[in-house]
PDB file of N, CA and C in Angstrom:
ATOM      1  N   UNK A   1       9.737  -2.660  -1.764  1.00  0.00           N
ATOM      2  CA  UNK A   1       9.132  -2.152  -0.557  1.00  0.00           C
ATOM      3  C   UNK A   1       9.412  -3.117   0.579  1.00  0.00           C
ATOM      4  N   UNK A   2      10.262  -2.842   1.191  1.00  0.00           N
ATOM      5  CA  UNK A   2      10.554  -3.439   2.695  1.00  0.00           C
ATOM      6  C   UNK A   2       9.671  -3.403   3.726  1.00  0.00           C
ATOM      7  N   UNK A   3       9.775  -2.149   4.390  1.00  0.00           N
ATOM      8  CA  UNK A   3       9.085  -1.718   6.016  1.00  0.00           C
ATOM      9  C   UNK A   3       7.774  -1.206   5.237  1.00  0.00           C
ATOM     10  N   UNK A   4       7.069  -0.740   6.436  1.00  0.00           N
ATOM     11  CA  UNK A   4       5.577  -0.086   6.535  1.00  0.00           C
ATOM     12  C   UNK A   4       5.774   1.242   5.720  1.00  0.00           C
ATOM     13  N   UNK A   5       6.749   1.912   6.374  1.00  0.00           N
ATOM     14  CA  UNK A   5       7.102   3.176   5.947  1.00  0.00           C
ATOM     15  C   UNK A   5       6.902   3.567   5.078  1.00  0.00           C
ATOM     16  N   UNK A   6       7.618   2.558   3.518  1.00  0.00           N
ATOM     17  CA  UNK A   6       8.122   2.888   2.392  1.00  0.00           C
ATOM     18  C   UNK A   6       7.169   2.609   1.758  1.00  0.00           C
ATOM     19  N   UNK A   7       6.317   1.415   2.246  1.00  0.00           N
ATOM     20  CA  UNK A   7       4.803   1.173   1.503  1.00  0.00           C
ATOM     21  C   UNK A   7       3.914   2.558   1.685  1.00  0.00           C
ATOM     22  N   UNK A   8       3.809   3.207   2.707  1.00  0.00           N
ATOM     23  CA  UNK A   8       2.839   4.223   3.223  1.00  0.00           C
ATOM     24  C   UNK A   8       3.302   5.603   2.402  1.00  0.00           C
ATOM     25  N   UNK A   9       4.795   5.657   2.158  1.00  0.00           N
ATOM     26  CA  UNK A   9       5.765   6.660   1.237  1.00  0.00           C
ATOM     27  C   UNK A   9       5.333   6.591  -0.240  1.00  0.00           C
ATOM     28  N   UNK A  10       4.839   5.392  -0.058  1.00  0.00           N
ATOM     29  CA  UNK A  10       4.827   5.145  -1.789  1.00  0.00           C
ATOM     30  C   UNK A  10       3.831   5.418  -2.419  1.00  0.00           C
ATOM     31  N   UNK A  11       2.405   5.179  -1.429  1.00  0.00           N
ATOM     32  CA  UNK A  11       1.288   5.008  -2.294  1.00  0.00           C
ATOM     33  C   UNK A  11       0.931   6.233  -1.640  1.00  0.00           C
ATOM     34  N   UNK A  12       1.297   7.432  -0.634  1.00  0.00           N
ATOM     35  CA  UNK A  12       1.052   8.652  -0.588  1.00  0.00           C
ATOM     36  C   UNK A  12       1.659   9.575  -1.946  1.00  0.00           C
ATOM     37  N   UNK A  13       2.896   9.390  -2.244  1.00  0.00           N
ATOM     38  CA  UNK A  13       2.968   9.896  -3.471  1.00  0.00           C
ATOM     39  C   UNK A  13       3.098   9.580  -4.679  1.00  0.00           C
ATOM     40  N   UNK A  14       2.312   8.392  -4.722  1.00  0.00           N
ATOM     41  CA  UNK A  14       1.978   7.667  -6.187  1.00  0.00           C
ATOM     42  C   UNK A  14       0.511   8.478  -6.289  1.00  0.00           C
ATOM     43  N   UNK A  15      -0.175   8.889  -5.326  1.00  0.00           N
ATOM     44  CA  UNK A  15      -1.794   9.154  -4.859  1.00  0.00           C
ATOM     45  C   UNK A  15      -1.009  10.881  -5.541  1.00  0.00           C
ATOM     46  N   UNK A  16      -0.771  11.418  -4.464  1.00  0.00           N
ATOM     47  CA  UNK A  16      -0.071  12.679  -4.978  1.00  0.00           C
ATOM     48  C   UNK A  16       0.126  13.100  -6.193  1.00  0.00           C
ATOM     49  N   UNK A  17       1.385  12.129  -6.861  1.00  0.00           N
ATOM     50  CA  UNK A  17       1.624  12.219  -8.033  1.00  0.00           C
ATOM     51  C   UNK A  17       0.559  12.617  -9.289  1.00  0.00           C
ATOM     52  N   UNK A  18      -0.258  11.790  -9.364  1.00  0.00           N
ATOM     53  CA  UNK A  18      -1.575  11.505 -10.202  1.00  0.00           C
ATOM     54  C   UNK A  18      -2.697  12.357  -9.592  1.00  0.00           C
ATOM     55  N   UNK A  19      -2.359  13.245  -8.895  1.00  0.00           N
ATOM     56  CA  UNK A  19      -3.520  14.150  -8.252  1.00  0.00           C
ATOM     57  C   UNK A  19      -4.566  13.697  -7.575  1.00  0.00           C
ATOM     58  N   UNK A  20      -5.022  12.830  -6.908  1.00  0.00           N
ATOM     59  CA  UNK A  20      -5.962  11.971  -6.264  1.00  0.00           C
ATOM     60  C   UNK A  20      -5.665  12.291  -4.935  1.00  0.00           C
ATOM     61  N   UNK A  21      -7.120  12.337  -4.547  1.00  0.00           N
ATOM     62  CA  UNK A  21      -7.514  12.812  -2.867  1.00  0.00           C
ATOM     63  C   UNK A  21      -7.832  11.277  -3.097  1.00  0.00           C
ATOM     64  N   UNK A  22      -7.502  11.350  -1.592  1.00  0.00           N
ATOM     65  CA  UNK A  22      -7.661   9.453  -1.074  1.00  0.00           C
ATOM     66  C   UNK A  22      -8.895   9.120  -1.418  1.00  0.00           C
ATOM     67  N   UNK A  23     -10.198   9.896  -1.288  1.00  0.00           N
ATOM     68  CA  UNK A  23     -11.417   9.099  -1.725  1.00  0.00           C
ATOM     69  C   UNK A  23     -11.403   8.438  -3.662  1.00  0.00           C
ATOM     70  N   UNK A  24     -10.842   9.652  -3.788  1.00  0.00           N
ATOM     71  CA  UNK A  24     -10.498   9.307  -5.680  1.00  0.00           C
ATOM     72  C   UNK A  24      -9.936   7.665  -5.524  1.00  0.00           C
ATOM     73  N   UNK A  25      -8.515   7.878  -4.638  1.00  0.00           N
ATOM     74  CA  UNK A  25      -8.047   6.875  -5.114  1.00  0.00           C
ATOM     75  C   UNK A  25      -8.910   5.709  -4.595  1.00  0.00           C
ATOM     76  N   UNK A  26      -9.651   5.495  -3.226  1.00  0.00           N
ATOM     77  CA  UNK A  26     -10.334   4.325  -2.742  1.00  0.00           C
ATOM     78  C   UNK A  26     -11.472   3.820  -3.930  1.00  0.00           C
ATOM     79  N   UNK A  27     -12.284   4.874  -4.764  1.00  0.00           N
ATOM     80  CA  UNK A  27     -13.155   5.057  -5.305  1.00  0.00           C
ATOM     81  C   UNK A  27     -12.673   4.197  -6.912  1.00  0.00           C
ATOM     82  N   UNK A  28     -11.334   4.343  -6.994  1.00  0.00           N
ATOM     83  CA  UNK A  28     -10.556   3.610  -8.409  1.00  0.00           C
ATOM     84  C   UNK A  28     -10.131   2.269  -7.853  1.00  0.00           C
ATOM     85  N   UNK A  29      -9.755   2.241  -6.641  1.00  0.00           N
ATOM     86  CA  UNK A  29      -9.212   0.829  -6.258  1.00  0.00           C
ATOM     87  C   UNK A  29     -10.318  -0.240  -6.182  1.00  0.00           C
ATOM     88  N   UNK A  30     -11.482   0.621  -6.021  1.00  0.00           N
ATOM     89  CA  UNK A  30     -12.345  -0.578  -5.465  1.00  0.00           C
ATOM     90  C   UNK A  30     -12.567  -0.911  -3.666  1.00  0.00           C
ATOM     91  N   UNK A  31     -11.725  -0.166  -2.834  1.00  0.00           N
ATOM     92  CA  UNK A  31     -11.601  -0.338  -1.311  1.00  0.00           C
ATOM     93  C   UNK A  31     -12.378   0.759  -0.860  1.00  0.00           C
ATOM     94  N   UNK A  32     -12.663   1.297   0.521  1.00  0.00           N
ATOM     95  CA  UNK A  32     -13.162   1.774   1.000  1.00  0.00           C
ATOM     96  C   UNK A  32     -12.112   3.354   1.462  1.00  0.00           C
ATOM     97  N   UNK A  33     -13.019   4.435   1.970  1.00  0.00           N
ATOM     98  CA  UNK A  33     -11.491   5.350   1.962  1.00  0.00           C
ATOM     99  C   UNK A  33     -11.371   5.126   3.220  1.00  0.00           C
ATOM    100  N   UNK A  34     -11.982   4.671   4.344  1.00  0.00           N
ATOM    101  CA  UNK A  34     -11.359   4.301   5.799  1.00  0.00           C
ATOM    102  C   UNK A  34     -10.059   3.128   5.690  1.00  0.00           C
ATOM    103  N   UNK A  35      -9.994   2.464   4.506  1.00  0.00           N
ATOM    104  CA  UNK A  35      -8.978   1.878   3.873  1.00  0.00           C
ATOM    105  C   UNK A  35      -7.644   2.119   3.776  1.00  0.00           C
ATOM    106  N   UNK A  36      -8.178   3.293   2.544  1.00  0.00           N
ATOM    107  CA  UNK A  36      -7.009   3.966   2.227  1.00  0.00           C
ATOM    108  C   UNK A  36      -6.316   5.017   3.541  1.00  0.00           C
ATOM    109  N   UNK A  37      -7.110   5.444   4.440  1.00  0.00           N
ATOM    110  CA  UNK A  37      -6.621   6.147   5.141  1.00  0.00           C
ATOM    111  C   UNK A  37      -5.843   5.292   6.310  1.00  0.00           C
ATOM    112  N   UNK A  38      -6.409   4.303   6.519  1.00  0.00           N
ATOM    113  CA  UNK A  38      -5.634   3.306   7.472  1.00  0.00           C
ATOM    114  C   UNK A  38      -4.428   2.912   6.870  1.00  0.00           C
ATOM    115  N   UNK A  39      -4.398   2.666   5.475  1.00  0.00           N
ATOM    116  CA  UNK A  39      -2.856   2.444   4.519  1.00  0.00           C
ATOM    117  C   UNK A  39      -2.300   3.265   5.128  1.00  0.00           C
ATOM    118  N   UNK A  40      -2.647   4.633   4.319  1.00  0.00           N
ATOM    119  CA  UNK A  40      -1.400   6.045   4.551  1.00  0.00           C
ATOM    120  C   UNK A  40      -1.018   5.862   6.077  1.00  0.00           C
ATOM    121  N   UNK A  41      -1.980   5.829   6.753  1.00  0.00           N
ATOM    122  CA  UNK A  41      -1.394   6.060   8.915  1.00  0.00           C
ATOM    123  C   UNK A  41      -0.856   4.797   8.977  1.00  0.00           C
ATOM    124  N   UNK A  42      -0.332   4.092   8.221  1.00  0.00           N
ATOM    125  CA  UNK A  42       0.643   2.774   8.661  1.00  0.00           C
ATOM    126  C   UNK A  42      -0.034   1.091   9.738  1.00  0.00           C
ATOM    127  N   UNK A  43      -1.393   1.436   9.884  1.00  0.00           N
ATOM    128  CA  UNK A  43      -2.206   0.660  10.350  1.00  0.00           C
ATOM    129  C   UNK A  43      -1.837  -0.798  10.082  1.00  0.00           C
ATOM    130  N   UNK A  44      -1.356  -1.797  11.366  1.00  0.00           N
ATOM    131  CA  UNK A  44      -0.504  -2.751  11.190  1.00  0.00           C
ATOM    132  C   UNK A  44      -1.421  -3.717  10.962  1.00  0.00           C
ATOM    133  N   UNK A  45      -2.502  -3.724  10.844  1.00  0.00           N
ATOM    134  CA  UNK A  45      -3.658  -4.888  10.285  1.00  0.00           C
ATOM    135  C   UNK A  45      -4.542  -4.449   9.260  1.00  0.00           C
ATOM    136  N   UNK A  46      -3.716  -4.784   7.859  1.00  0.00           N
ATOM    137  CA  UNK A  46      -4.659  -4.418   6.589  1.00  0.00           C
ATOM    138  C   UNK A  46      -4.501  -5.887   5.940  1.00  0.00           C
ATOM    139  N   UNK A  47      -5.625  -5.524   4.919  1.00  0.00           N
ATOM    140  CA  UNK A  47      -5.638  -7.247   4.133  1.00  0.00           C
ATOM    141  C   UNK A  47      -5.060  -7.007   3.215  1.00  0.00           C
ATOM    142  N   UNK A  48      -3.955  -7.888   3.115  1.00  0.00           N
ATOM    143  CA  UNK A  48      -3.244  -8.112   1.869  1.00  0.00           C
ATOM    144  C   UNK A  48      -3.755  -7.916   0.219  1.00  0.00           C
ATOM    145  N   UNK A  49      -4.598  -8.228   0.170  1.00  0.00           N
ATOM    146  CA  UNK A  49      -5.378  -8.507  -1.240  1.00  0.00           C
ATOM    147  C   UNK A  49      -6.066  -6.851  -1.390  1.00  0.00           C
ATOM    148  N   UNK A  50      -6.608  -6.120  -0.180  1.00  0.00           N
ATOM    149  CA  UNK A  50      -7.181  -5.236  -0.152  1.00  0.00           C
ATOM    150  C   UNK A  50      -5.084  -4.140  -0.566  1.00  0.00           C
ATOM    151  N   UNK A  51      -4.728  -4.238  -0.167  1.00  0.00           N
ATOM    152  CA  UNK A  51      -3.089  -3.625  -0.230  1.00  0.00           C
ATOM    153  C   UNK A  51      -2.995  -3.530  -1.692  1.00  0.00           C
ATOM    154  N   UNK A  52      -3.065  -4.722  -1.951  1.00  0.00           N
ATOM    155  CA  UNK A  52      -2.453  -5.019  -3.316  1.00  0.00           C
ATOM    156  C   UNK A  52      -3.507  -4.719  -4.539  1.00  0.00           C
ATOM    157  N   UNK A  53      -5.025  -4.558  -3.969  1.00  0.00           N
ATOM    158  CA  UNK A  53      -5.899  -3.564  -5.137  1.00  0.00           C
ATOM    159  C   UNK A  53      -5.062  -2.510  -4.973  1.00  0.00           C
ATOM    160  N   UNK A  54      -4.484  -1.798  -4.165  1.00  0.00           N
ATOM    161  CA  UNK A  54      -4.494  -0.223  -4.517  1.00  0.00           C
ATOM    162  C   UNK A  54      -3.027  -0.314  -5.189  1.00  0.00           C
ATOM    163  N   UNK A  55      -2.423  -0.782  -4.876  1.00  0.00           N
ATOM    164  CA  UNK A  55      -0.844  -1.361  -5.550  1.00  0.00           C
ATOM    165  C   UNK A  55      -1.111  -1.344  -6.801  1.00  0.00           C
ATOM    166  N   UNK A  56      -1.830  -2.098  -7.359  1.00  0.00           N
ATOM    167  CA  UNK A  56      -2.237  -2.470  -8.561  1.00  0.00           C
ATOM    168  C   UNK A  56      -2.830  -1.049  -9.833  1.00  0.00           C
ATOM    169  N   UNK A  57      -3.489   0.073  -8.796  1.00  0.00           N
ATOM    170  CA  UNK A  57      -3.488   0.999  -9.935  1.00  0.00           C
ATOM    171  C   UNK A  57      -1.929   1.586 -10.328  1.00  0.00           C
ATOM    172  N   UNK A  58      -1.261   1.024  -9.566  1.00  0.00           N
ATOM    173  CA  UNK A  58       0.443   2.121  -9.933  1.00  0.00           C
ATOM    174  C   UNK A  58       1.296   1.094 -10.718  1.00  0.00           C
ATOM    175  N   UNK A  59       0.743  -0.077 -10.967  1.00  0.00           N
ATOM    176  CA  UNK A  59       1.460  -1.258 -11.448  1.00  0.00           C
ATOM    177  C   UNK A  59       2.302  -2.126 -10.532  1.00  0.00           C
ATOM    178  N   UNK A  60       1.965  -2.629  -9.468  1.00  0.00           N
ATOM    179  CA  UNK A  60       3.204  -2.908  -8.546  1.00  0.00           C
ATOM    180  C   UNK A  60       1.819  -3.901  -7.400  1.00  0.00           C
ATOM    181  N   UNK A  61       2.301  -4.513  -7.035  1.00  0.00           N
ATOM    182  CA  UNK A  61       2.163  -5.530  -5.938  1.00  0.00           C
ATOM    183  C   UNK A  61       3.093  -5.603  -4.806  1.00  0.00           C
ATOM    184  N   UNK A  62       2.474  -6.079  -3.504  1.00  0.00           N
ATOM    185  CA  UNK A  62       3.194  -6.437  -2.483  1.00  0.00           C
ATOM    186  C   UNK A  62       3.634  -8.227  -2.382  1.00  0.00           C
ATOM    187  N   UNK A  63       4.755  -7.913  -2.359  1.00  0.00           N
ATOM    188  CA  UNK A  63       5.100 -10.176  -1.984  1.00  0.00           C
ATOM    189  C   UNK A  63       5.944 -10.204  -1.097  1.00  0.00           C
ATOM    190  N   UNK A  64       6.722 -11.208  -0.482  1.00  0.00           N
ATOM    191  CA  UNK A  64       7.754 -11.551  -0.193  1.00  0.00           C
ATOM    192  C   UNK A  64       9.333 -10.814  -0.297  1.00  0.00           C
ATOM    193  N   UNK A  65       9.799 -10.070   0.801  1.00  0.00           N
ATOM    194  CA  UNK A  65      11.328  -9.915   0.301  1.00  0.00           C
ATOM    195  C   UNK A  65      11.919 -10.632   1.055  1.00  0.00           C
ATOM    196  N   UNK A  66      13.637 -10.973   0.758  1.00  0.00           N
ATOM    197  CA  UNK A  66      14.246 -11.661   1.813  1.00  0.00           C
ATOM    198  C   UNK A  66      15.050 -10.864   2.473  1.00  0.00           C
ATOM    199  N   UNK A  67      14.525 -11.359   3.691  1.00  0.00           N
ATOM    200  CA  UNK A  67      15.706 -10.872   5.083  1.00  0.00           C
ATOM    201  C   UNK A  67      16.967 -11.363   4.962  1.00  0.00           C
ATOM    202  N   UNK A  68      17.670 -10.256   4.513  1.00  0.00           N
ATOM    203  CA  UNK A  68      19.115 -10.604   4.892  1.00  0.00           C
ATOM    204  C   UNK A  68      20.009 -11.058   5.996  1.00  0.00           C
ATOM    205  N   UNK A  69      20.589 -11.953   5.977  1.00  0.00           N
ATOM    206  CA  UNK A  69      21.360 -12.817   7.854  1.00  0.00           C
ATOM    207  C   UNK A  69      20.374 -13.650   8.218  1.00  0.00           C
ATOM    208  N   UNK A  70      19.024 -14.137   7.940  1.00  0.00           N
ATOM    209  CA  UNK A  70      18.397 -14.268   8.589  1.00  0.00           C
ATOM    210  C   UNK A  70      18.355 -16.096   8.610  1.00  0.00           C
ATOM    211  N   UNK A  71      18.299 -16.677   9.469  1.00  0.00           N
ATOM    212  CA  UNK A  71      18.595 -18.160   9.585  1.00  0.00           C
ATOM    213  C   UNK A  71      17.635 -18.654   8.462  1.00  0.00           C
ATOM    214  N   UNK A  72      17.551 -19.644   8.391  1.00  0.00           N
ATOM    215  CA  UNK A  72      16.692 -20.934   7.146  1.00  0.00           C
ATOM    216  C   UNK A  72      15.885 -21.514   8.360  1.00  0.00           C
ATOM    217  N   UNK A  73      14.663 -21.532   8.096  1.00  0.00           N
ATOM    218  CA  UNK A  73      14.019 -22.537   9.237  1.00  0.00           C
ATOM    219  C   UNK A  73      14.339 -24.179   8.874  1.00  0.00           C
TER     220      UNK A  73
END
């Protein structure tokens, strides 16, 4: 998972997949569904740890990728 997009792509039809209305899924993650709904709308200030509960029911976490070209500090 790179961009916002593909995160927001993913856990809409990982949610989908498994039949879960967003409250289901907030309600299994442990987060709130104003949460989950701020996930899905791409909302550029979520907490990491709160991300990565809901990550976590599909098996998968958010970390680090590397930018390709991108200088070395």
């Amino acid at each position: 998972m790179g961009t916002t997009s593909e995160l927001i792509d993913f856990v809409k039809t990982r949610r989908e997949q498994l039949g879960l209305t967003q409250q289901e899924l907030a309600d299994r993650a442990g987060v709130g569904i104003r949460f989950v709904r701020d996930l899905e709308q791409g909302k550029k200030s979520l907490r990491l740890d709160k991300v990565n509960q809901v990550l976590a029911l599909f098996g998968h976490k958010l970390g680090p990728i590397k930018i390709e070209n991108r200088d070395e500090l």
